[in-house]
Protein backbone atom coordinates (compact mmCIF):
# COMPACT_ATOMS: atom_id res chain seq x y z
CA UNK A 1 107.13 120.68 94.69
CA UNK A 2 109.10 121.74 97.93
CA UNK A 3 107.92 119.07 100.10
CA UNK A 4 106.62 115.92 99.00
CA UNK A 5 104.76 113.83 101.46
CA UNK A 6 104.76 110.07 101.01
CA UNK A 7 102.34 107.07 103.06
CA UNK A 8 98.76 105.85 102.96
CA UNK A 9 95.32 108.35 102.50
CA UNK A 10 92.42 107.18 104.31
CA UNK A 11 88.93 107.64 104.87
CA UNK A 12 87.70 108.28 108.79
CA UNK A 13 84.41 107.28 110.17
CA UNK A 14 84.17 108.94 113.49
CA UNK A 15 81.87 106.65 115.64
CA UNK A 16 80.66 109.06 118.36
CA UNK A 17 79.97 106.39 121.58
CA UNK A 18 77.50 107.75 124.21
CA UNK A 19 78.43 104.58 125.91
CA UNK A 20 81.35 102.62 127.33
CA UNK A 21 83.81 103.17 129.83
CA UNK A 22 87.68 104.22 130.00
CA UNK A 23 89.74 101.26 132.75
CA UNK A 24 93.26 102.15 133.06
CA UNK A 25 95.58 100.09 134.13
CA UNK A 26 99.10 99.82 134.15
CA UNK A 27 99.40 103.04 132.06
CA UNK A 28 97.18 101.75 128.98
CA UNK A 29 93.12 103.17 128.36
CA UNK A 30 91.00 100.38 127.53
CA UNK A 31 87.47 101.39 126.12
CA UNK A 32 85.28 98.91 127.39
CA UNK A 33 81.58 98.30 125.82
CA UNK A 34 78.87 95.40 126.43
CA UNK A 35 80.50 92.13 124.09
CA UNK A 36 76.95 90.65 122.48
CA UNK A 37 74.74 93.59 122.55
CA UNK A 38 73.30 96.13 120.63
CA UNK A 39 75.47 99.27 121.70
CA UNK A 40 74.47 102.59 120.62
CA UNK A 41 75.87 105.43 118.96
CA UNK A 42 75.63 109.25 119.28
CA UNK A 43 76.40 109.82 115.63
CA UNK A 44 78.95 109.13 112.94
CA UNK A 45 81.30 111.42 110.53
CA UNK A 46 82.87 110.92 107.61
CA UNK A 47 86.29 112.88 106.63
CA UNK A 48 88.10 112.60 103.53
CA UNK A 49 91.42 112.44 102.79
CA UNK A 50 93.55 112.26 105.75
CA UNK A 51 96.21 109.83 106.78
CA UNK A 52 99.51 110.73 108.36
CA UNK A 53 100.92 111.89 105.26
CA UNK A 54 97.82 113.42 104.01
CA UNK A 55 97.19 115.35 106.79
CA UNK A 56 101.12 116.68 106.60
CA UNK A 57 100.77 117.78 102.91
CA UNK A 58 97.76 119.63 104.00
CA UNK A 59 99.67 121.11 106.65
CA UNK A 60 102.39 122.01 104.89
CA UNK A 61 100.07 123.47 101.98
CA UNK A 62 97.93 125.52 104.46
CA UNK A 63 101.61 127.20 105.41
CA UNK A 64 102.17 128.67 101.72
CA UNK A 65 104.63 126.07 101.09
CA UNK A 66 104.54 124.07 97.90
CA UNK A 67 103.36 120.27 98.89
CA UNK A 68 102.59 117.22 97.43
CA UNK A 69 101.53 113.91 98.07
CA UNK A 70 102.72 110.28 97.25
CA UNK A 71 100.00 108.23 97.64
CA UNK A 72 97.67 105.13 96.18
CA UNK A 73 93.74 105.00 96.08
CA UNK A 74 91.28 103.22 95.02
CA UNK A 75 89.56 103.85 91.55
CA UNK A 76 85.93 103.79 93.35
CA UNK A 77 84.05 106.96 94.61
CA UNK A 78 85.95 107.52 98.15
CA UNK A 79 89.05 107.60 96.24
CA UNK A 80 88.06 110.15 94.26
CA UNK A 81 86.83 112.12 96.63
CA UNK A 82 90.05 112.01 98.57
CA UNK A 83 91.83 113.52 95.80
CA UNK A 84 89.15 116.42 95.58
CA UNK A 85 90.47 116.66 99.11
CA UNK A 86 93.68 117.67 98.11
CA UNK A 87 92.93 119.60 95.73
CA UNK A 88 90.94 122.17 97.56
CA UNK A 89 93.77 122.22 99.68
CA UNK A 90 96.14 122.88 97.23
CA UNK A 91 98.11 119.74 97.21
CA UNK A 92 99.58 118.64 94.26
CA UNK A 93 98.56 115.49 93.22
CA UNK A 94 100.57 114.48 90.23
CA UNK A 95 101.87 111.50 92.49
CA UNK A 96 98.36 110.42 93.71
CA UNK A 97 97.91 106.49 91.81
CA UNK A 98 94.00 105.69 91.35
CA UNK A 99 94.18 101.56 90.97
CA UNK A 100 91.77 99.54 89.78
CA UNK A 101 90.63 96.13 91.49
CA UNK A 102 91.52 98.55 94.89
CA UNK A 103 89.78 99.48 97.89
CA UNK A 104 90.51 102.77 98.86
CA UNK A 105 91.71 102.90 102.83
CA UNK A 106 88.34 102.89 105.21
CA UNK A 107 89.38 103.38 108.96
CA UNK A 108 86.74 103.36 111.65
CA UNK A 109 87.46 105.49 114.27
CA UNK A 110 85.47 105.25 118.05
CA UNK A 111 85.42 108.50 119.39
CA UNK A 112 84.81 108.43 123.20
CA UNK A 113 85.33 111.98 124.95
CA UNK A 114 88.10 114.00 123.50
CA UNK A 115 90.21 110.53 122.65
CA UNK A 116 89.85 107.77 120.07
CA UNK A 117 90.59 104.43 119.08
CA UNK A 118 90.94 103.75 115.35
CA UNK A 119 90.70 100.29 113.54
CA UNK A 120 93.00 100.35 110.88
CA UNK A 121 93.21 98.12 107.44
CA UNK A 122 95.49 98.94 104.87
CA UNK A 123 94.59 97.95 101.36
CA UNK A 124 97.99 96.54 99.99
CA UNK A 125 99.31 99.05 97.36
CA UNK A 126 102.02 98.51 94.62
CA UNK A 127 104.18 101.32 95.81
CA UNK A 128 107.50 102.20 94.20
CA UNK A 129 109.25 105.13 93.01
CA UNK A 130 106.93 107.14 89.90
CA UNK A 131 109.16 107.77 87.29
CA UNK A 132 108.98 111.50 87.59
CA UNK A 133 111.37 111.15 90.72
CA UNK A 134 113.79 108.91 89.18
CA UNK A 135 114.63 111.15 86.10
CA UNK A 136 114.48 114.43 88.00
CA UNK A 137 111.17 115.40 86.40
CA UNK A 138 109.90 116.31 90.32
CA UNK A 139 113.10 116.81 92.76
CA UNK A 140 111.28 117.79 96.22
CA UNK A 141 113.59 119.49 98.44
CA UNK A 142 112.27 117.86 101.63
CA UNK A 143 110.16 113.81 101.76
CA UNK A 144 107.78 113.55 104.51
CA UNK A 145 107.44 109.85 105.31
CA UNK A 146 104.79 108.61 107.49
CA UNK A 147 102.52 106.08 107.74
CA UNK A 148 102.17 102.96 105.13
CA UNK A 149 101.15 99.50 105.41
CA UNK A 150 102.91 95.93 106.27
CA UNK A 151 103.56 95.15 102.61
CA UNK A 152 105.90 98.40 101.49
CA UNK A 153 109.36 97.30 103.26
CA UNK A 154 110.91 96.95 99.63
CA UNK A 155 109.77 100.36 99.06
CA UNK A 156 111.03 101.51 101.91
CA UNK A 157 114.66 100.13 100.47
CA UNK A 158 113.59 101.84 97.22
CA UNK A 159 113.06 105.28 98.78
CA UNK A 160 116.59 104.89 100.48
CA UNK A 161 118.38 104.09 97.33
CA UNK A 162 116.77 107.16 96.08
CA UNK A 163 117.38 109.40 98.54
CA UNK A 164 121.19 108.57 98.70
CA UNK A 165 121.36 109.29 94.77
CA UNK A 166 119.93 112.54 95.90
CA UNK A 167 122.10 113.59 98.84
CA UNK A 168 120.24 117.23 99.03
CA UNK A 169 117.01 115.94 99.43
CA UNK A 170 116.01 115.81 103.39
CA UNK A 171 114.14 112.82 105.04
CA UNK A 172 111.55 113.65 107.58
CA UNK A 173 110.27 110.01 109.15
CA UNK A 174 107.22 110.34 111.26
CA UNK A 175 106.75 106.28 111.44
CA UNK A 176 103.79 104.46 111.43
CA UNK A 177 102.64 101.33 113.32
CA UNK A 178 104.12 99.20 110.30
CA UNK A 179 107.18 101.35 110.10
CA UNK A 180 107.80 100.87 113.71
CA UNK A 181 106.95 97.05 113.77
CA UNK A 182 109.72 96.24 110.88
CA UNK A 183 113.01 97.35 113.24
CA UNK A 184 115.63 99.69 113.47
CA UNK A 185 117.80 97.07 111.88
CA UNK A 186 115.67 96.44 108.86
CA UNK A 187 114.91 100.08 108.33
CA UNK A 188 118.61 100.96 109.57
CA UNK A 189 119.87 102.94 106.61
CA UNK A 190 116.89 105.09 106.54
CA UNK A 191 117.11 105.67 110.03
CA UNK A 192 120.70 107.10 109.03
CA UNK A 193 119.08 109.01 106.01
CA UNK A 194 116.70 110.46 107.95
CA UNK A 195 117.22 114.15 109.06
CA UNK A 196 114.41 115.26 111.44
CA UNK A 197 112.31 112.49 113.34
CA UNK A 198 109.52 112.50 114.81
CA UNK A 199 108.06 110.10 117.55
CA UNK A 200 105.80 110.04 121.05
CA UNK A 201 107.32 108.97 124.28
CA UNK A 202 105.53 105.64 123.84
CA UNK A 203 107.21 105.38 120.67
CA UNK A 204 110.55 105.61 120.98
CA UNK A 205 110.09 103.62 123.88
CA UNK A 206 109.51 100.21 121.61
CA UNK A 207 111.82 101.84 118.93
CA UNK A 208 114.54 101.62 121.13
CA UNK A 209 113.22 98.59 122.75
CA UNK A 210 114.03 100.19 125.73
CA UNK A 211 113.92 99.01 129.36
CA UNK A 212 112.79 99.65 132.68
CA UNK A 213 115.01 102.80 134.11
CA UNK A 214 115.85 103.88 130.47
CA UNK A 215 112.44 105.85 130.02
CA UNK A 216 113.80 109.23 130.34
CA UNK A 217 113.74 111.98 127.59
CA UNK A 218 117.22 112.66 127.43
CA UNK A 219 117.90 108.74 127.04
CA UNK A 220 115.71 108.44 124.16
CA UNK A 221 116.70 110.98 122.38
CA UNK A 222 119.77 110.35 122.62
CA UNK A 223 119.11 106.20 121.25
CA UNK A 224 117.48 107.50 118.47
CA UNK A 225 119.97 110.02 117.16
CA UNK A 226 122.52 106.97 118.02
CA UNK A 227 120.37 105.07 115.26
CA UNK A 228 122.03 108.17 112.70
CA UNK A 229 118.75 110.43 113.08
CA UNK A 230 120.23 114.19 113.17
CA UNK A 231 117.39 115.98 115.13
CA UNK A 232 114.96 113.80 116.68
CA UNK A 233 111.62 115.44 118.40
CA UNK A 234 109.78 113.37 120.83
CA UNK A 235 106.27 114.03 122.24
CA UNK A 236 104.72 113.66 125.53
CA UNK A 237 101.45 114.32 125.43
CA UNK A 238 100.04 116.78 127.92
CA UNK A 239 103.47 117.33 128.93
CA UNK A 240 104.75 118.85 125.95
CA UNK A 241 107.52 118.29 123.23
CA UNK A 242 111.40 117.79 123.33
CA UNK A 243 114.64 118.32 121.06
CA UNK A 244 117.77 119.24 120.89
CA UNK A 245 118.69 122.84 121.07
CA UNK A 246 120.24 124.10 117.67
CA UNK A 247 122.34 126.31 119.17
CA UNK A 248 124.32 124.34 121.59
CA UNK A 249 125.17 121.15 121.25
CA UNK A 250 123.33 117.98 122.83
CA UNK A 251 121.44 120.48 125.28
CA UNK A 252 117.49 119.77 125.85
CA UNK A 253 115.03 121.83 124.98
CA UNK A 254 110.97 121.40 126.21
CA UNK A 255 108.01 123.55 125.36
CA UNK A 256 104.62 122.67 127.43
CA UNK A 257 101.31 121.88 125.33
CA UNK A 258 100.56 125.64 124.34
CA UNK A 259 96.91 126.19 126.39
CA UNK A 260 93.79 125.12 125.23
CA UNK A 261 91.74 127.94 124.09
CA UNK A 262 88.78 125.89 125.00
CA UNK A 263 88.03 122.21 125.64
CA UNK A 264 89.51 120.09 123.32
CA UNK A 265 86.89 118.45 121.13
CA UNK A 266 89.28 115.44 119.46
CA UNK A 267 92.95 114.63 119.55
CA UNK A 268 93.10 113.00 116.10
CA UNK A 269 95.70 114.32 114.35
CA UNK A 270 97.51 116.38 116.63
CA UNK A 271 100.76 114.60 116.60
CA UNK A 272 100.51 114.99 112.14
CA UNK A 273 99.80 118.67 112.71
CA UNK A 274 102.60 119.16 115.71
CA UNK A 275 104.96 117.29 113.43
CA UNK A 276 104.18 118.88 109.86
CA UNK A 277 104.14 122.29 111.48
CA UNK A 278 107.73 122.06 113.19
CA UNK A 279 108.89 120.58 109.93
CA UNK A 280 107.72 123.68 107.98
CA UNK A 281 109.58 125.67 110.59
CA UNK A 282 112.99 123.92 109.69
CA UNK A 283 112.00 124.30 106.29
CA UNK A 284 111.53 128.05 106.05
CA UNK A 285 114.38 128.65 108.27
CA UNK A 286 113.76 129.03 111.47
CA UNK A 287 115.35 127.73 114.62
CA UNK A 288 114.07 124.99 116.77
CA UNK A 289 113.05 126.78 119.80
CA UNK A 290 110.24 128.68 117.25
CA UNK A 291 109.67 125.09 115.49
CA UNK A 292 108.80 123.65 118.60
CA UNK A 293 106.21 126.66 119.60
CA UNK A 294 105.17 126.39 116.22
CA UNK A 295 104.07 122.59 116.14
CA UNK A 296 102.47 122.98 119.55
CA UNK A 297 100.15 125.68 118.72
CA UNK A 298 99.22 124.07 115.40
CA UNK A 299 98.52 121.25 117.31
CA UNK A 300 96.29 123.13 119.81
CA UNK A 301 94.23 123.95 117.01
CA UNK A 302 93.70 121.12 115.57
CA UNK A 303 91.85 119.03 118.83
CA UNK A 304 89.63 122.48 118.55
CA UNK A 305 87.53 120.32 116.05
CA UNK A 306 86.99 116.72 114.86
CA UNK A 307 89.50 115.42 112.89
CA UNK A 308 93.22 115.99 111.60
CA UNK A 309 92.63 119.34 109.53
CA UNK A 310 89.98 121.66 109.99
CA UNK A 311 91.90 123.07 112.68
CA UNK A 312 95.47 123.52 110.74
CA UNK A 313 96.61 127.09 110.54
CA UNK A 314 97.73 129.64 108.38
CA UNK A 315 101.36 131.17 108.99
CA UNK A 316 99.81 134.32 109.66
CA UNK A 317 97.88 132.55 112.51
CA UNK A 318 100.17 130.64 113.73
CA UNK A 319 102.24 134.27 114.00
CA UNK A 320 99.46 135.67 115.82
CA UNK A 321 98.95 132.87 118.38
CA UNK A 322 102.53 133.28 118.93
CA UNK A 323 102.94 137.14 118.91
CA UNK A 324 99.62 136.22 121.84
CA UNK A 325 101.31 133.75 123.52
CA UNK A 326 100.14 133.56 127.39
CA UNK A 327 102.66 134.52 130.21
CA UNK A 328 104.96 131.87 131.31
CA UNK A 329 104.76 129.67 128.16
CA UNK A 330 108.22 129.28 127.02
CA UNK A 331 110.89 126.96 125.70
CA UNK A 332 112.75 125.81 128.90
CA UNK A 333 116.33 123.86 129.04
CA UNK A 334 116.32 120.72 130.18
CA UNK A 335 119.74 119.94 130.94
């Protein structure tokens, strides 16, 4: 197992709303719908086993890579199916716990143009280290830690005891809204232990609790590798992706969204596959300029359909989007 992801599987239930409106104000989208009324629906899917994490192993599988997945479902029929999930995608799932007395994770998601809200609800899971890990039965070379719920922050302590009795193993931390809400000061030795980050602008913004005039790229990237983070990436939505260039020290590097080959149908997902994909790229070697084309056009694909992996790509497509890439599109220096 070369990369072992690690955080919460889920069920989806896209809501499709043929009503509502988007208000924005102040920077934040608010869907607003009648309160006390019957309010229709357009239609509603159902996709099985995604998550953060999930949707990274996936990734990461559909890249010829071998990937696993830490995870806990319930013993009932959706967590079953999840694991079928995986499966067909080639995920190992020797680390996937079925409980009993569990709910497996049921997230509804309202889908309202190409954008969604999702109401989460973790089910709370008796995470720790499996066994296999702690006597070197499965050593991954990479973790990929993303998304778990409010009731794991011991694990969390576990998995950094672990990982510095394994100094070869590399951290990737793609936090969560839990992960987030406990603190760089709680979390501040994995934050240390962690070797590639990612984050959006948003993000890093309450990470680093930061302030009015201290919104700039280059500041937060800078906060969060202060935190001990060795390469943190930080997304912008339709304005791209930034890092630090590999080659020379502390310079900026920025790639714009690669194009949409047509409308994009949903965004769910696209900062797992954007992530996933540039960690891949690290993985097999490559610099970050390439990683950072790579996660973009990954994530391209994957607002191409509804959910967080239909749209993930092959390494042979992801060469041949690249090898197509339109005029113009290229990794620029920021400072």
């Amino acid at each position: 197992m070369d990369f072992l992801s690690i955080g919460d599987i889920v069920v989806d239930a896209f809501i499709r709303l043929d009503i509502g409106e988007v208000i924005e104000t102040n920077s934040t989208k608010k869907i607003c719908i009648p309160f006390g009324e019957k309010v229709p629906f357009e239609s509603v899917t159902e996709l099985l086993g995604v998550g953060n994490s999930a949707n990274a192993a996936v990734s990461i599988s559909r890249l010829h890579i071998n990937s696993g997945l830490l995870t806990h479902t319930g013993n009932d029929y959706y967590g079953h199916r999840n694991k079928e999930v995986l499966e067909k995608n080639d995920v190992i799932t020797t680390l996937v716990s079925t409980d009993d007395g569990k709910k497996t994770n049921y997230h509804y998601v309202l889908w309202h143009g190409d954008e969604r809200t999702i109401l989460i609800n973790h089910e709370k899971y008796d995470y720790k280290i499996p066994e296999q890990l702690t006597i070197g039965k499965i050593k991954p070379r990479y973790i990929y830690l993303s998304s778990l719920g409010e009731n794991t922050l011991v694990f969390h302590h576990q998995l950094t005891n672990y990982l510095n009795q394994n100094p070869d193993i590399k951290l990737i931390f793609q936090p969560g809204t839990f992960q987030i809400k406990f603190g760089t000061e709680t979390l501040a030795e994995l934050y240390k232990r962690t070797e590639i980050f990612f984050c959006n602008k948003e993000e890093a913004i309450k990470i680093l609790n930061a302030g009015e005039g201290h919104l700039d790229i280059p500041y937060l990237l800078a906060g969060l590798k202060q935190l001990g983070v060795k390469l943190p990436v930080i997304t912008d939505g339709p304005h791209g992706s930034y890092t630090y260039d590999d080659l020379y020290e502390n310079r900026i590097i920025h790639i714009d969204i690669y194009p949409d080959i047509a409308p994009p149908v949903d965004r769910t997902g696209a900062g797992d596959g954007f992530a996933s994909t540039f960690a891949a790229a690290k993985y097999l070697g490559l610099d970050n300029r390439t990683a950072l084309m790579w996660g973009s056009i990954n994530s391209m694909s994957v607002c191409q359909y509804v959910g967080a992996q239909e749209g993930l790509l092959s390494r042979e497509k992801l060469d041949e989007y690249l090898k197509n890439k339109p005029a113009g599109w290229e990794i620029k220096t920021v400072n």
